[in-house]
C-alpha atoms as a PDB file:
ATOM      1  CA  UNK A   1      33.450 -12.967  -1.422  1.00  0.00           C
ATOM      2  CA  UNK A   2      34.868 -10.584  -3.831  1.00  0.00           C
ATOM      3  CA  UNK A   3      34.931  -6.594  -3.752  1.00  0.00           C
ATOM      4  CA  UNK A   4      32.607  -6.615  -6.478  1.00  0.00           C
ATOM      5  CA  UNK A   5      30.235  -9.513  -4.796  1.00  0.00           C
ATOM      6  CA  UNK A   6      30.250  -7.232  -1.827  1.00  0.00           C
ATOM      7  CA  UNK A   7      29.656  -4.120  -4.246  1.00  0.00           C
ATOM      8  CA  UNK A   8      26.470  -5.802  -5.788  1.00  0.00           C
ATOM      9  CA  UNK A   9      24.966  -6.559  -2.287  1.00  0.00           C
ATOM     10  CA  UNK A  10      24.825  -3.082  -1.733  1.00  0.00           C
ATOM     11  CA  UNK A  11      21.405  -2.201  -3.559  1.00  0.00           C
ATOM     12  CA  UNK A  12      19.765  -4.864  -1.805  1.00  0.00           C
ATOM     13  CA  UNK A  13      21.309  -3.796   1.880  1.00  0.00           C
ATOM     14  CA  UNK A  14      20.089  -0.521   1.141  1.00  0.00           C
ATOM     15  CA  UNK A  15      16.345  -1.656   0.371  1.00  0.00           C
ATOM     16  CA  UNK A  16      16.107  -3.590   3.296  1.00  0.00           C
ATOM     17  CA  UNK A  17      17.573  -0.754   5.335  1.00  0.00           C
ATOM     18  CA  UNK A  18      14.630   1.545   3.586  1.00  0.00           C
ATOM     19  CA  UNK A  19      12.102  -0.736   4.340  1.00  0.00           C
ATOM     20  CA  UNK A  20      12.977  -1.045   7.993  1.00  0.00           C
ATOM     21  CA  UNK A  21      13.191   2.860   7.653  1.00  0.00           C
ATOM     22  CA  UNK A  22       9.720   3.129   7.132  1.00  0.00           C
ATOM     23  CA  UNK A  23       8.645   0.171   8.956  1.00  0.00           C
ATOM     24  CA  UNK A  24       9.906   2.398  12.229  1.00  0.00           C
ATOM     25  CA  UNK A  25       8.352   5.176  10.861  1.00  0.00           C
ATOM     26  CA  UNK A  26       5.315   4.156  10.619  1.00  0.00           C
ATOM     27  CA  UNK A  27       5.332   2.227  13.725  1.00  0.00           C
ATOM     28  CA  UNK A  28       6.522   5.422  15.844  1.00  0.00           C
ATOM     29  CA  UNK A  29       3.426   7.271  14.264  1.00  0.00           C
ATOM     30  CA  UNK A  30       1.412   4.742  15.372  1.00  0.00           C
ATOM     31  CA  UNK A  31       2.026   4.769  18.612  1.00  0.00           C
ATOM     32  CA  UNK A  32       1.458   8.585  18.563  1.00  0.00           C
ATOM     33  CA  UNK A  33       4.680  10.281  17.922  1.00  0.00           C
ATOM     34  CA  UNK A  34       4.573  13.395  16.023  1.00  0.00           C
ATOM     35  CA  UNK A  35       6.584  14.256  13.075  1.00  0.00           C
ATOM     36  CA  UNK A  36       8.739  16.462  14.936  1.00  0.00           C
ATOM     37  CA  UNK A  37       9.821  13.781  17.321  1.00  0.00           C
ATOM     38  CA  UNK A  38      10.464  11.170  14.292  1.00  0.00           C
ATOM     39  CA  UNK A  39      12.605  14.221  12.834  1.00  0.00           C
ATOM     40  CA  UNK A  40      14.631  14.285  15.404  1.00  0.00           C
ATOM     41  CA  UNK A  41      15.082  10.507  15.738  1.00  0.00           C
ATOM     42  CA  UNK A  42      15.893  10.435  12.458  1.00  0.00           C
ATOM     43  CA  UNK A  43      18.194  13.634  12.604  1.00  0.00           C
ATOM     44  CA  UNK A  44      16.481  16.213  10.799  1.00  0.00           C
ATOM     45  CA  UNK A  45      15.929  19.227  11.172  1.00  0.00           C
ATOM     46  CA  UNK A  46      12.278  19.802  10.883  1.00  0.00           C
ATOM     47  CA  UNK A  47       9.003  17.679  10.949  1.00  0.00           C
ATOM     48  CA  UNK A  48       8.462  18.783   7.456  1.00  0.00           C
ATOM     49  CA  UNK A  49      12.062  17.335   6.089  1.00  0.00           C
ATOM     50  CA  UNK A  50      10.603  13.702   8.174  1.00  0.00           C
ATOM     51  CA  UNK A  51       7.274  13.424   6.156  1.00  0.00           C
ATOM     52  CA  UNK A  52       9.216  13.782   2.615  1.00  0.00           C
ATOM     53  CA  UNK A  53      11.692  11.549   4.030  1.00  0.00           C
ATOM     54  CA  UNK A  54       8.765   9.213   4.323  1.00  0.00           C
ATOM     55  CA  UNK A  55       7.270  10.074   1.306  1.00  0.00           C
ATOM     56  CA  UNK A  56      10.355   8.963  -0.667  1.00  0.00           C
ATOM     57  CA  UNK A  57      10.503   6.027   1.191  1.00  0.00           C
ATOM     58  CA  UNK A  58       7.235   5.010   0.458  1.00  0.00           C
ATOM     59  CA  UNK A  59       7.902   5.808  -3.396  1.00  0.00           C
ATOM     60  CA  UNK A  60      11.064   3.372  -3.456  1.00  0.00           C
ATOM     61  CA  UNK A  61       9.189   0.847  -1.699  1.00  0.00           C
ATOM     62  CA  UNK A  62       6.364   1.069  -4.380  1.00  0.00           C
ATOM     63  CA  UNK A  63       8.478   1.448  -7.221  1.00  0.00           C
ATOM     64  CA  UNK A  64      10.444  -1.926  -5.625  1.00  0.00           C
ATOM     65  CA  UNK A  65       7.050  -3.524  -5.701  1.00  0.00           C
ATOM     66  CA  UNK A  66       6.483  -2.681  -9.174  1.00  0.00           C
ATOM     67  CA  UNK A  67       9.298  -4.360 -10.607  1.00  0.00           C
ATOM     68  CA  UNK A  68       9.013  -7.522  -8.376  1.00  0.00           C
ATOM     69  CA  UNK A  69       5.131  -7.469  -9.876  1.00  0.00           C
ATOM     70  CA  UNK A  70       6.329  -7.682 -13.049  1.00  0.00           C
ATOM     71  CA  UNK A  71       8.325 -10.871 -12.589  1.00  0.00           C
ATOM     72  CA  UNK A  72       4.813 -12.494 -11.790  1.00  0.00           C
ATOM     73  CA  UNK A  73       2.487 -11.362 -14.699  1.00  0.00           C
ATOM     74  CA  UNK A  74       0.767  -7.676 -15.633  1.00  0.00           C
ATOM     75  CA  UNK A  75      -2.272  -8.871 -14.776  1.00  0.00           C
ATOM     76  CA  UNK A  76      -0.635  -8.591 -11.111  1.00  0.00           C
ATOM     77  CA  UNK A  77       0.421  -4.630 -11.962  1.00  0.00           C
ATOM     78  CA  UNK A  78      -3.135  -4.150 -13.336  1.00  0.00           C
ATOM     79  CA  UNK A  79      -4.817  -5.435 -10.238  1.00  0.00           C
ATOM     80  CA  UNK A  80      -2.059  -3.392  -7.971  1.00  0.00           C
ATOM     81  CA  UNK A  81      -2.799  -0.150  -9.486  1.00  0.00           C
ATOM     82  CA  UNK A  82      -6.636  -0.973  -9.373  1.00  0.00           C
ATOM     83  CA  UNK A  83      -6.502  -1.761  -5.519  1.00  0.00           C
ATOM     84  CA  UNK A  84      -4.082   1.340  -5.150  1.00  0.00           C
ATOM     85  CA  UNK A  85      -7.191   3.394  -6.620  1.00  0.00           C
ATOM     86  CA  UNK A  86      -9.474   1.373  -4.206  1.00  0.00           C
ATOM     87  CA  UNK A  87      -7.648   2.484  -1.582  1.00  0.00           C
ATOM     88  CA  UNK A  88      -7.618   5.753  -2.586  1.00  0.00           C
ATOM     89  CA  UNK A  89     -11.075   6.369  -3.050  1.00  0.00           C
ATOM     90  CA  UNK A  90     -11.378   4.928   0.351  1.00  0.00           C
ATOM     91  CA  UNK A  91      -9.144   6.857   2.040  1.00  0.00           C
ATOM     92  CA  UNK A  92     -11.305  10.187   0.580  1.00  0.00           C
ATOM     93  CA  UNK A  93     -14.319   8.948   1.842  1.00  0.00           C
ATOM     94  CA  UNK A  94     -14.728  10.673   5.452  1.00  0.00           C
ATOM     95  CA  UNK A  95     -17.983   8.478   6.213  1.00  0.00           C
ATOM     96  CA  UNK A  96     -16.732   5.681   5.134  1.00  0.00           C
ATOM     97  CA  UNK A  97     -16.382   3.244   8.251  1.00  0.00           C
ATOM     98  CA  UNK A  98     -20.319   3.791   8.837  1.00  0.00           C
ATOM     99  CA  UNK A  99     -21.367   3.033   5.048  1.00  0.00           C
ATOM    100  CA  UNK A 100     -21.682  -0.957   6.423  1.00  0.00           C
ATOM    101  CA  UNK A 101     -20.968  -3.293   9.097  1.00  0.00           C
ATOM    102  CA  UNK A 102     -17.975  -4.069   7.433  1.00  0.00           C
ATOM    103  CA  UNK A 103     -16.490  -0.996   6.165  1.00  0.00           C
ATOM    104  CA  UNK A 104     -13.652  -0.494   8.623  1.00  0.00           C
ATOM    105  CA  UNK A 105     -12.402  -4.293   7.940  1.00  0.00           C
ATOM    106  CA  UNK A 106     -12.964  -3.727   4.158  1.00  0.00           C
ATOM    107  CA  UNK A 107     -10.363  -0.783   4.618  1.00  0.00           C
ATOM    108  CA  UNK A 108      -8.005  -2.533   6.596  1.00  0.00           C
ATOM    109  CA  UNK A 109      -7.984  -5.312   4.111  1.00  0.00           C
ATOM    110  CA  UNK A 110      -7.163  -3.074   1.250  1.00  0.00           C
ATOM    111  CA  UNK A 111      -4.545  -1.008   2.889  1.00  0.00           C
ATOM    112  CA  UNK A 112      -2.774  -4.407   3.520  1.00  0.00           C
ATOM    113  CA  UNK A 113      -3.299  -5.645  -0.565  1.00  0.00           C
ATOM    114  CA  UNK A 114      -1.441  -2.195  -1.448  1.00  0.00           C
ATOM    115  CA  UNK A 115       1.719  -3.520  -0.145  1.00  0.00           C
ATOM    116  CA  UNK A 116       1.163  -7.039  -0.183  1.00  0.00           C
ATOM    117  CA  UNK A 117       3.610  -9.609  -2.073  1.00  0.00           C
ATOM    118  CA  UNK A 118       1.619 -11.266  -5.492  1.00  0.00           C
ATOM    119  CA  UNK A 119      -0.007 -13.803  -4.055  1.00  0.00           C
ATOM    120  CA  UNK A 120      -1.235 -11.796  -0.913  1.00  0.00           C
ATOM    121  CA  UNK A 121      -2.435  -8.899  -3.264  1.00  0.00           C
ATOM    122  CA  UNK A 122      -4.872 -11.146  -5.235  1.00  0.00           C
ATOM    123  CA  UNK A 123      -5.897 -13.036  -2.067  1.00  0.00           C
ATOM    124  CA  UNK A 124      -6.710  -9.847  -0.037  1.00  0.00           C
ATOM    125  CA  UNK A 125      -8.031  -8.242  -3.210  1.00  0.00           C
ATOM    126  CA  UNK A 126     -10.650 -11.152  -3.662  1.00  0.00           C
ATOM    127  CA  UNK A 127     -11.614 -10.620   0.030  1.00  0.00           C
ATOM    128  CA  UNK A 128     -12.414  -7.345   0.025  1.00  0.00           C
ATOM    129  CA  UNK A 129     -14.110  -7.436  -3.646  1.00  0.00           C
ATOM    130  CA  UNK A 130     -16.212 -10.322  -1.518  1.00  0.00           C
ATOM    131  CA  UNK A 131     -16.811  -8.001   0.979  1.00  0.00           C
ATOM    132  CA  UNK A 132     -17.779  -4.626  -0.994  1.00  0.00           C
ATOM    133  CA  UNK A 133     -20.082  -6.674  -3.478  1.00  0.00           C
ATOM    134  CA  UNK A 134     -22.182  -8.459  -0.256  1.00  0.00           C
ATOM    135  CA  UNK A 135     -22.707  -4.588   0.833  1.00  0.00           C
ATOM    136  CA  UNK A 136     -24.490  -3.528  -2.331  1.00  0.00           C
ATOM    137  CA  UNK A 137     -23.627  -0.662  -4.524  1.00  0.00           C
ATOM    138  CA  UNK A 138     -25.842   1.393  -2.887  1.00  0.00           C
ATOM    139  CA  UNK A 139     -23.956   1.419   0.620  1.00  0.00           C
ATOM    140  CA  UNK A 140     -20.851   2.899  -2.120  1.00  0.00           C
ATOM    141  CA  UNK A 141     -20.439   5.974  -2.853  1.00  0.00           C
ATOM    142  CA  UNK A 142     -19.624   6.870  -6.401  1.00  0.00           C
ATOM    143  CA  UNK A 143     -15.848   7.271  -7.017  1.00  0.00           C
ATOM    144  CA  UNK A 144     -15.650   3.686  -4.965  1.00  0.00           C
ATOM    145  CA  UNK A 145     -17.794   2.069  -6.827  1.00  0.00           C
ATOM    146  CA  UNK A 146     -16.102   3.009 -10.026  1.00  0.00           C
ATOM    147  CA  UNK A 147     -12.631   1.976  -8.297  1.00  0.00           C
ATOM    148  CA  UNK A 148     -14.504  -1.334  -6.969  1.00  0.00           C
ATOM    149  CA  UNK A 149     -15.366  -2.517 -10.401  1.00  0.00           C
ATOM    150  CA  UNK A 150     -11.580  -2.086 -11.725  1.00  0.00           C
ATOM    151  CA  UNK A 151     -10.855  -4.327  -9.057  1.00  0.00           C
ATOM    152  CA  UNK A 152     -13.525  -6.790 -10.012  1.00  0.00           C
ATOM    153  CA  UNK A 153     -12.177  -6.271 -13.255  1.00  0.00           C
ATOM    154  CA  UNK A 154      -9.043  -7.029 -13.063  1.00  0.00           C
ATOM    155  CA  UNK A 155      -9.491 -10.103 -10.945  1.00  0.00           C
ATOM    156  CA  UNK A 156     -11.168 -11.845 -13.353  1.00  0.00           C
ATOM    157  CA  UNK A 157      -9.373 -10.940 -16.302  1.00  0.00           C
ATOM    158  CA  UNK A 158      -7.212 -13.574 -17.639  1.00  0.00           C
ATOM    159  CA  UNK A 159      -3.729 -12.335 -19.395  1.00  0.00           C
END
């Protein structure tokens, strides 16, 4: 392999190394470690300098995302960003595992579609779309509803 070959394998070295990154991250916060002991795992100085770290990881990751989405079709960005805002609305929604008996898996489901290659986006997308529209729109609040109907939306649009 050439010095350049070796050059260009660089970029994608360093996005697997990211995503590991925050993989570990993620999976040391899990199992409860505080931001101050991931700071000093990673070797920084303070638990604030950790979350941005993870922050910017997460950022690449999604950005990395984007452009493999586009490869597929934009009706594959469209239904990212509308399962992004799904999860979003979610996430503000302090009450939300008791809104129906299958809130908490409904939530689960769509934090794993935010990340999820193409065809594991649409398929975890249609589940939970299955599952919010068998709860009713009256066990969602507002802002979810709106963000459930993008989703709807941009499952069944055809580009």
């Amino acid at each position: 392999m050439s010095v350049l070959e070796q050059l260009a394998e660089i970029g994608p070295a360093r996005a697997r190394l990211e995503e590991r990154e925050l993989e570990l991250i993620d999976r040391a916060r899990q199992a409860g470690a505080t931001w101050t002991e991931v700071a000093a795992a990673l070797g920084l100085g303070s638990r604030q300098a950790a979350e941005q770290r993870r922050q910017r990881l997460v950022a690449a990751a999604r950005s990395r995302l984007h452009h493999r989405d586009l490869r597929y079709a934009h009706s594959i960005v469209v239904l990212r960003e509308a399962v992004c805002d799904l999860h979003r609305a979610i996430a503000a929604d302090r009450r939300w595992a008791g809104r129906f008996v299958r809130a908490a898996l409904v939530r689960d489901t769509v934090a794993a579609a935010v990340d999820a290659p193409a065809g594991g986006l649409y398929a975890l997308a249609e589940q939970a779309a299955r599952d919010l529209a068998a709860a009713g729109a009256k066990a969602l609040p507002g802002h979810v509803r709106l963000a459930f109907r993008k989703v709807r939306q941009a499952l069944s649009t055809k580009h």
